[in-house]
Protein backbone atom coordinates (compact mmCIF):
# COMPACT_ATOMS: atom_id res chain seq x y z
CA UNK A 1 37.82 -16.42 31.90
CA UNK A 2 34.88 -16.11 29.58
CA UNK A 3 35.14 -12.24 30.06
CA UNK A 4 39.02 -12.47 28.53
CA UNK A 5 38.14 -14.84 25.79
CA UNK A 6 35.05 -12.85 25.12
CA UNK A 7 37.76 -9.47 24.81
CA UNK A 8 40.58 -11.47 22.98
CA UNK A 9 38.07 -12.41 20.07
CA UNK A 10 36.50 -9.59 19.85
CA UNK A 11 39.91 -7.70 19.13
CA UNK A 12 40.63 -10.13 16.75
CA UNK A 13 37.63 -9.93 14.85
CA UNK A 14 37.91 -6.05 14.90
CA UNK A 15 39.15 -5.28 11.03
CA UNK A 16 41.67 -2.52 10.37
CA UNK A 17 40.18 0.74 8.91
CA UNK A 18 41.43 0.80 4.99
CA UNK A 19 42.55 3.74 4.20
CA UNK A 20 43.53 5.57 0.50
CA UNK A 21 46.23 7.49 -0.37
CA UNK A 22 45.93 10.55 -0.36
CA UNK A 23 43.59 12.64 -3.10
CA UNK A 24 41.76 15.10 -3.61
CA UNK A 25 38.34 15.09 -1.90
CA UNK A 26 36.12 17.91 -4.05
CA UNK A 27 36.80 19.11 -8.04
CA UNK A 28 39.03 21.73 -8.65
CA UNK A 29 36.10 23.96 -10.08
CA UNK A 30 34.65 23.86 -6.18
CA UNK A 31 37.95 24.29 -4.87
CA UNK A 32 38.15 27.40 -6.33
CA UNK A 33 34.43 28.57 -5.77
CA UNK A 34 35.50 27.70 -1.99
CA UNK A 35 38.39 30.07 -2.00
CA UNK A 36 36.03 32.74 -3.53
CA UNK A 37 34.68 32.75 -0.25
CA UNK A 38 37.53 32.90 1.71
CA UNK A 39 38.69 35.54 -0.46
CA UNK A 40 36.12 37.62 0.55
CA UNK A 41 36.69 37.69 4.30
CA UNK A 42 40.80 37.18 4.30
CA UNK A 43 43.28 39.66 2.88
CA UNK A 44 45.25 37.76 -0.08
CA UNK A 45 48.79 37.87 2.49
CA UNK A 46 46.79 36.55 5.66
CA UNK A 47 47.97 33.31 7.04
CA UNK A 48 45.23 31.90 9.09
CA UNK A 49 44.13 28.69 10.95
CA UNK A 50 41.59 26.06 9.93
CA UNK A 51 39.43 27.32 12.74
CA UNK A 52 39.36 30.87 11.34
CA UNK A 53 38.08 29.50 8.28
CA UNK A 54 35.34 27.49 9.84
CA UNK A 55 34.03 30.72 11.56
CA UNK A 56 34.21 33.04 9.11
CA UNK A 57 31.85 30.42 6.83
CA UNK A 58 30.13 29.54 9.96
CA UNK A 59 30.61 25.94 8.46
CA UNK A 60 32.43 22.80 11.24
CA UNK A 61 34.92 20.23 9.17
CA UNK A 62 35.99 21.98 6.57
CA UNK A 63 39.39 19.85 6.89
CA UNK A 64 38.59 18.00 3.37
CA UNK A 65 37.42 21.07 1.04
CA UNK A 66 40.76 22.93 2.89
CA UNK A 67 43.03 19.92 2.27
CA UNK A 68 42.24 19.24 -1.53
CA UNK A 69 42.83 22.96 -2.41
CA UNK A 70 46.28 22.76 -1.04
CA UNK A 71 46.88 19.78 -3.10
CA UNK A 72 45.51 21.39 -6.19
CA UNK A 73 47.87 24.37 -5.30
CA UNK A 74 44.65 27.10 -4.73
CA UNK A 75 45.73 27.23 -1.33
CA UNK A 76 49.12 27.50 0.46
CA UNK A 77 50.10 25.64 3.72
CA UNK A 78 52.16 25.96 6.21
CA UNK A 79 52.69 23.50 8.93
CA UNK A 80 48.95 24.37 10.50
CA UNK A 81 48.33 27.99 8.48
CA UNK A 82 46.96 29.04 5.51
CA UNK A 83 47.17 31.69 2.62
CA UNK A 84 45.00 32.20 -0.65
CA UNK A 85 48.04 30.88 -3.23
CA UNK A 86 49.63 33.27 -5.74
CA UNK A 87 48.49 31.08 -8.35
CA UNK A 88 44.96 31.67 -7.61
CA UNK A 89 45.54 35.39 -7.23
CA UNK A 90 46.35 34.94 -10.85
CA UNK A 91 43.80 33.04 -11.91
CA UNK A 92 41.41 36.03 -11.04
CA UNK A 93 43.76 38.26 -12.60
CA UNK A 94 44.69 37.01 -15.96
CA UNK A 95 46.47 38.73 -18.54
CA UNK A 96 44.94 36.25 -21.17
CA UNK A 97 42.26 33.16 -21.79
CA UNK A 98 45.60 31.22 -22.33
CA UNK A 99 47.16 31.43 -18.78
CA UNK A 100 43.60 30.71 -17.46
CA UNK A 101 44.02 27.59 -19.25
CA UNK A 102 47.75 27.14 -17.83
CA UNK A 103 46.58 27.52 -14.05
CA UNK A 104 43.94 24.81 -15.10
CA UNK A 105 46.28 22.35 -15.94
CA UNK A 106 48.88 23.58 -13.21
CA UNK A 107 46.27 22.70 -10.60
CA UNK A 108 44.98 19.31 -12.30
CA UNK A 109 49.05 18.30 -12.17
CA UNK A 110 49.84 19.72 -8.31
CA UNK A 111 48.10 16.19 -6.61
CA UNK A 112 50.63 13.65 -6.34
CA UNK A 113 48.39 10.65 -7.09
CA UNK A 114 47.31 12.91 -10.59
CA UNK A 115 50.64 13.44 -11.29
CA UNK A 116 51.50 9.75 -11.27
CA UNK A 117 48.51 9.02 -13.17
CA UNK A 118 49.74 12.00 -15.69
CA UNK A 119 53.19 10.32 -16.13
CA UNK A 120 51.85 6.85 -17.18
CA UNK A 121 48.90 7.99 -19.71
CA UNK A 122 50.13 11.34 -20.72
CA UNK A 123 49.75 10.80 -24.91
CA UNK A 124 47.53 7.79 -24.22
CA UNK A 125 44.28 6.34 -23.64
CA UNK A 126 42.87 6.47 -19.76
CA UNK A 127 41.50 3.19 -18.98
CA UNK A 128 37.65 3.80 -18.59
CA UNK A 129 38.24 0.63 -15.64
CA UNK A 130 40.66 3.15 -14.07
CA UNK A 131 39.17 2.26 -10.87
CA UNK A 132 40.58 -0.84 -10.45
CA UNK A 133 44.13 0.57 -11.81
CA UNK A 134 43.99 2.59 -8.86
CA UNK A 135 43.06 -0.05 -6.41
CA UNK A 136 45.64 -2.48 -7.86
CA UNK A 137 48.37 0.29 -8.45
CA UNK A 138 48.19 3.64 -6.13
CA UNK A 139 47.11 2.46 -2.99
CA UNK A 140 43.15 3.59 -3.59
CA UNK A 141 40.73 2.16 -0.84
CA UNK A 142 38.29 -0.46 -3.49
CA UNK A 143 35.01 1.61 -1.36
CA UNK A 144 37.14 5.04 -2.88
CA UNK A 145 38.18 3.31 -6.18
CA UNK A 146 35.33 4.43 -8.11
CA UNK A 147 34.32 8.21 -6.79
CA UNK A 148 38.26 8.72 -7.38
CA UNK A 149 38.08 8.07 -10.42
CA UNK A 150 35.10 9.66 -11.61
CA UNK A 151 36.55 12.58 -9.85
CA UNK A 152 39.91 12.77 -12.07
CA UNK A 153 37.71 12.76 -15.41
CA UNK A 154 36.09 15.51 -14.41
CA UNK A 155 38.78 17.95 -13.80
CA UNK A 156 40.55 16.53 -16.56
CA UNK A 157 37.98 17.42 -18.45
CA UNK A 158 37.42 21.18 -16.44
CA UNK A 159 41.25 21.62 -17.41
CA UNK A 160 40.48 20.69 -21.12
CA UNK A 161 43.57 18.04 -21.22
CA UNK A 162 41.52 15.44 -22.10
CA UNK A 163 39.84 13.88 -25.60
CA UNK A 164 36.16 11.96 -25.73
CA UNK A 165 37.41 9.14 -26.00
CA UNK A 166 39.67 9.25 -23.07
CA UNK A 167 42.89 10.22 -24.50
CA UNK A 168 44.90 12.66 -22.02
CA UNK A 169 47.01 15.31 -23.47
CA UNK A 170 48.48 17.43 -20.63
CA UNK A 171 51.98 18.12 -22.32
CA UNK A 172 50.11 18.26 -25.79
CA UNK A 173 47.61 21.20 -24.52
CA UNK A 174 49.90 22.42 -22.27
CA UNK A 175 52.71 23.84 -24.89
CA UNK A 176 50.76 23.24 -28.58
CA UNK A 177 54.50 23.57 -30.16
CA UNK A 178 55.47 20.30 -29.05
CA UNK A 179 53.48 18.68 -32.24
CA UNK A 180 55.13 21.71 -34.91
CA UNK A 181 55.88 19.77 -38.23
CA UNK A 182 59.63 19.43 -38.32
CA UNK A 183 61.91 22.51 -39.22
CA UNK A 184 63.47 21.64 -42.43
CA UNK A 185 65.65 24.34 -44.01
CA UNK A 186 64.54 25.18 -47.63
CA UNK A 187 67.69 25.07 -49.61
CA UNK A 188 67.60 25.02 -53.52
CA UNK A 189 70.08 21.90 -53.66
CA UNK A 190 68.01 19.51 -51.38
CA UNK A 191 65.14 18.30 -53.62
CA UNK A 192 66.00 19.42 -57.21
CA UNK A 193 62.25 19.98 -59.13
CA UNK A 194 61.75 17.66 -61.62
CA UNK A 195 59.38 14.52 -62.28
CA UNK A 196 61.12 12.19 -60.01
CA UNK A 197 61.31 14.86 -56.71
CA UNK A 198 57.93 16.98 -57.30
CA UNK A 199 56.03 14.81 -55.37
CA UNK A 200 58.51 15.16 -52.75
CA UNK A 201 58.44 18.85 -53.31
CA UNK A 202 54.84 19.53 -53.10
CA UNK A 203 54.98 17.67 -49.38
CA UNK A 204 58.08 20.14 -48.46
CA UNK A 205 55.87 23.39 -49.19
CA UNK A 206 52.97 21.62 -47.53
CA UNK A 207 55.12 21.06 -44.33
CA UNK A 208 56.06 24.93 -44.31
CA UNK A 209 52.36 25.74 -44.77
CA UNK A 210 51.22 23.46 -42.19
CA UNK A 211 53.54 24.87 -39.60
CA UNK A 212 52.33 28.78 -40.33
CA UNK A 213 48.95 27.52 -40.36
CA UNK A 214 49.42 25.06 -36.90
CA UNK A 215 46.42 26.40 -35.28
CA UNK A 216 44.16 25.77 -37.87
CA UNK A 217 45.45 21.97 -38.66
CA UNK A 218 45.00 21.56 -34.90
CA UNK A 219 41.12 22.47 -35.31
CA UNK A 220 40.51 20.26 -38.21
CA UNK A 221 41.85 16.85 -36.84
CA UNK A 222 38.84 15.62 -35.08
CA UNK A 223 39.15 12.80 -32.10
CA UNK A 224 43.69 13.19 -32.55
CA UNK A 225 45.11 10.10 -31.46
CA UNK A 226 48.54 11.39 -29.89
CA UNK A 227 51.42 9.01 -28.48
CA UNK A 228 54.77 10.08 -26.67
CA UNK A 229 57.52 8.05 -28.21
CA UNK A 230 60.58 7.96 -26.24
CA UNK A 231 63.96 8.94 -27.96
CA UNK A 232 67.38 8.54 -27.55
CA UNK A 233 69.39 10.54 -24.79
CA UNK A 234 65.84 11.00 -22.32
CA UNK A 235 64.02 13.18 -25.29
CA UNK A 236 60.03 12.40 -26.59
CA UNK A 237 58.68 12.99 -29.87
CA UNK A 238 54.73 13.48 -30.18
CA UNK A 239 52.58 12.06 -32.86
CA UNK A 240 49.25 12.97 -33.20
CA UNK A 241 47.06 11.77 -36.56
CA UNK A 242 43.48 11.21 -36.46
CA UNK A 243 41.61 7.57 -36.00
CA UNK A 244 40.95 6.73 -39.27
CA UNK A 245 44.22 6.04 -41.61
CA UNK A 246 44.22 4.84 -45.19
CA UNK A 247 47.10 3.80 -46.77
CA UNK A 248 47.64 7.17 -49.13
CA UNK A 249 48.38 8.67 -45.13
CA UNK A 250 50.38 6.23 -44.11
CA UNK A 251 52.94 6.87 -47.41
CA UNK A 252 52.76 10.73 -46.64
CA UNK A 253 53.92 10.09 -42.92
CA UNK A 254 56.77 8.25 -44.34
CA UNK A 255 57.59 10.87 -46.86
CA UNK A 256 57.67 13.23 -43.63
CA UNK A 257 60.22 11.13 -42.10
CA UNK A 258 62.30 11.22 -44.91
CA UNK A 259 62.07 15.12 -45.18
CA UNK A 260 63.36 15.66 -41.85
CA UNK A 261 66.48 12.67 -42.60
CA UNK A 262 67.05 15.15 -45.55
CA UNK A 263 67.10 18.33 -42.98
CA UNK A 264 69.55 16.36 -40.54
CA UNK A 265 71.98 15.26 -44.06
């Protein structure tokens, strides 16, 4: 009887393993340094097993390096194959510095806990206690909590999507026309020049500089604050300005918003 009661507590007492959701277990940067190595000992079309991996690289339980490339998208998978991704054929192969940047981002989005995380701070600050976000709100193990986060800083900041002070700008760095200066067409009837419109004048030629010269605004705005601000009919606009705002800025914004009320008149 003892023997039972000794069992029945003890299985009681037994607590169940916690586990996360799933994430990626290494950075992207040595996800990709790992499929260098495959790389050199697979042809790029090759499906081929875990186990083929392991004994090419004469390394036992790779399952976590070989699981967070798939979910970065450096590696394809199929049921219990797998082949070097087109992607990262690509990514060895660019045409330009621009698509390497591209790929970046494509693999920091491909994780579906990063893309959840991408969809609620896109435009907006990361909470430096994202830890406990991730506990409270995408089924993180509190022991993983911390190393998961620290983990998605770092390959945010590898794919150069987000600011020093947190701020994460996927869409933003991902197409840089999203934040063009409104179009407004430059018609001889809408502002006439004299003393009353000049002012207003001076802001439309600025506005048609600005959006020649986008690149180079983009460089001088130091620390951008950008926010997404949901429209009608499921479109976003993007505002970006920089931290510090004085009044004299805060007139000129409005004087842009009046410009492009004049181009939709």
């Amino acid at each position: 009887m003892e023997a039972v009661n000794k069992a029945t507590t003890e299985k009681v007492d037994k607590k169940p393993v916690e586990r996360s959701a799933e994430n990626p277990a290494i950075s992207i940067e040595k996800g990709i340094s790992f499929v260098d190595s495959i790389a050199k000992n697979f042809s790029p079309t090759q499906w081929v097993t875990r186990e083929d991996i392991e004994a090419v690289l004469k390394t036992k339980g790779l399952h976590r390096p070989i699981a967070a490339t798939v979910q970065y998208g450096i590696i394809s998978r199929n049921k219990n194959l797998y082949q070097i991704s087109p992607t990262y054929k690509e990514l060895i192969n660019p045409i330009s510095e621009n698509e390497v940047k591209k790929i970046k981002i494509q693999f920091f989005s491909s994780p579906k806990l990063y893309a959840e995380l991408i969809e609620k701070y896109d435009g907006h600050v990361v909470p430096s206690d994202l830890k406990v976000h991730l506990i409270r709100f995408h089924n993180i193990a509190p022991n993983a909590s911390n190393d998961v986060a620290e983990l998605f800083f770092q390959n945010a900041r590898f794919a150069g999507v987000i600011s020093d002070n947190n701020i994460l700008n996927v869409s933003v760095v991902s197409d840089p026309s999203v934040i063009t200066p409104p179009q407004v067409a430059a018609k001889s009837t809408d502002i006439p020049v004299n003393v009353e419109n000049s002012e207003a004048g001076v802001l439309r030629l600025k506005q048609l500089e600005d959006e020649k010269n986008r690149t180079k605004l983009l460089s001088e705005v130091n620390n951008p604050i950008t926010y997404k601000i949901p429209l009608s009919e499921k479109k976003n606009a993007v505002l970006t300005y920089p931290h510090e705002l004085n009044e004299k800025d805060i007139q000129i914004l409005k004087k842009y918003i009046e410009l492009l009320e004049l181009g939709l008149n």
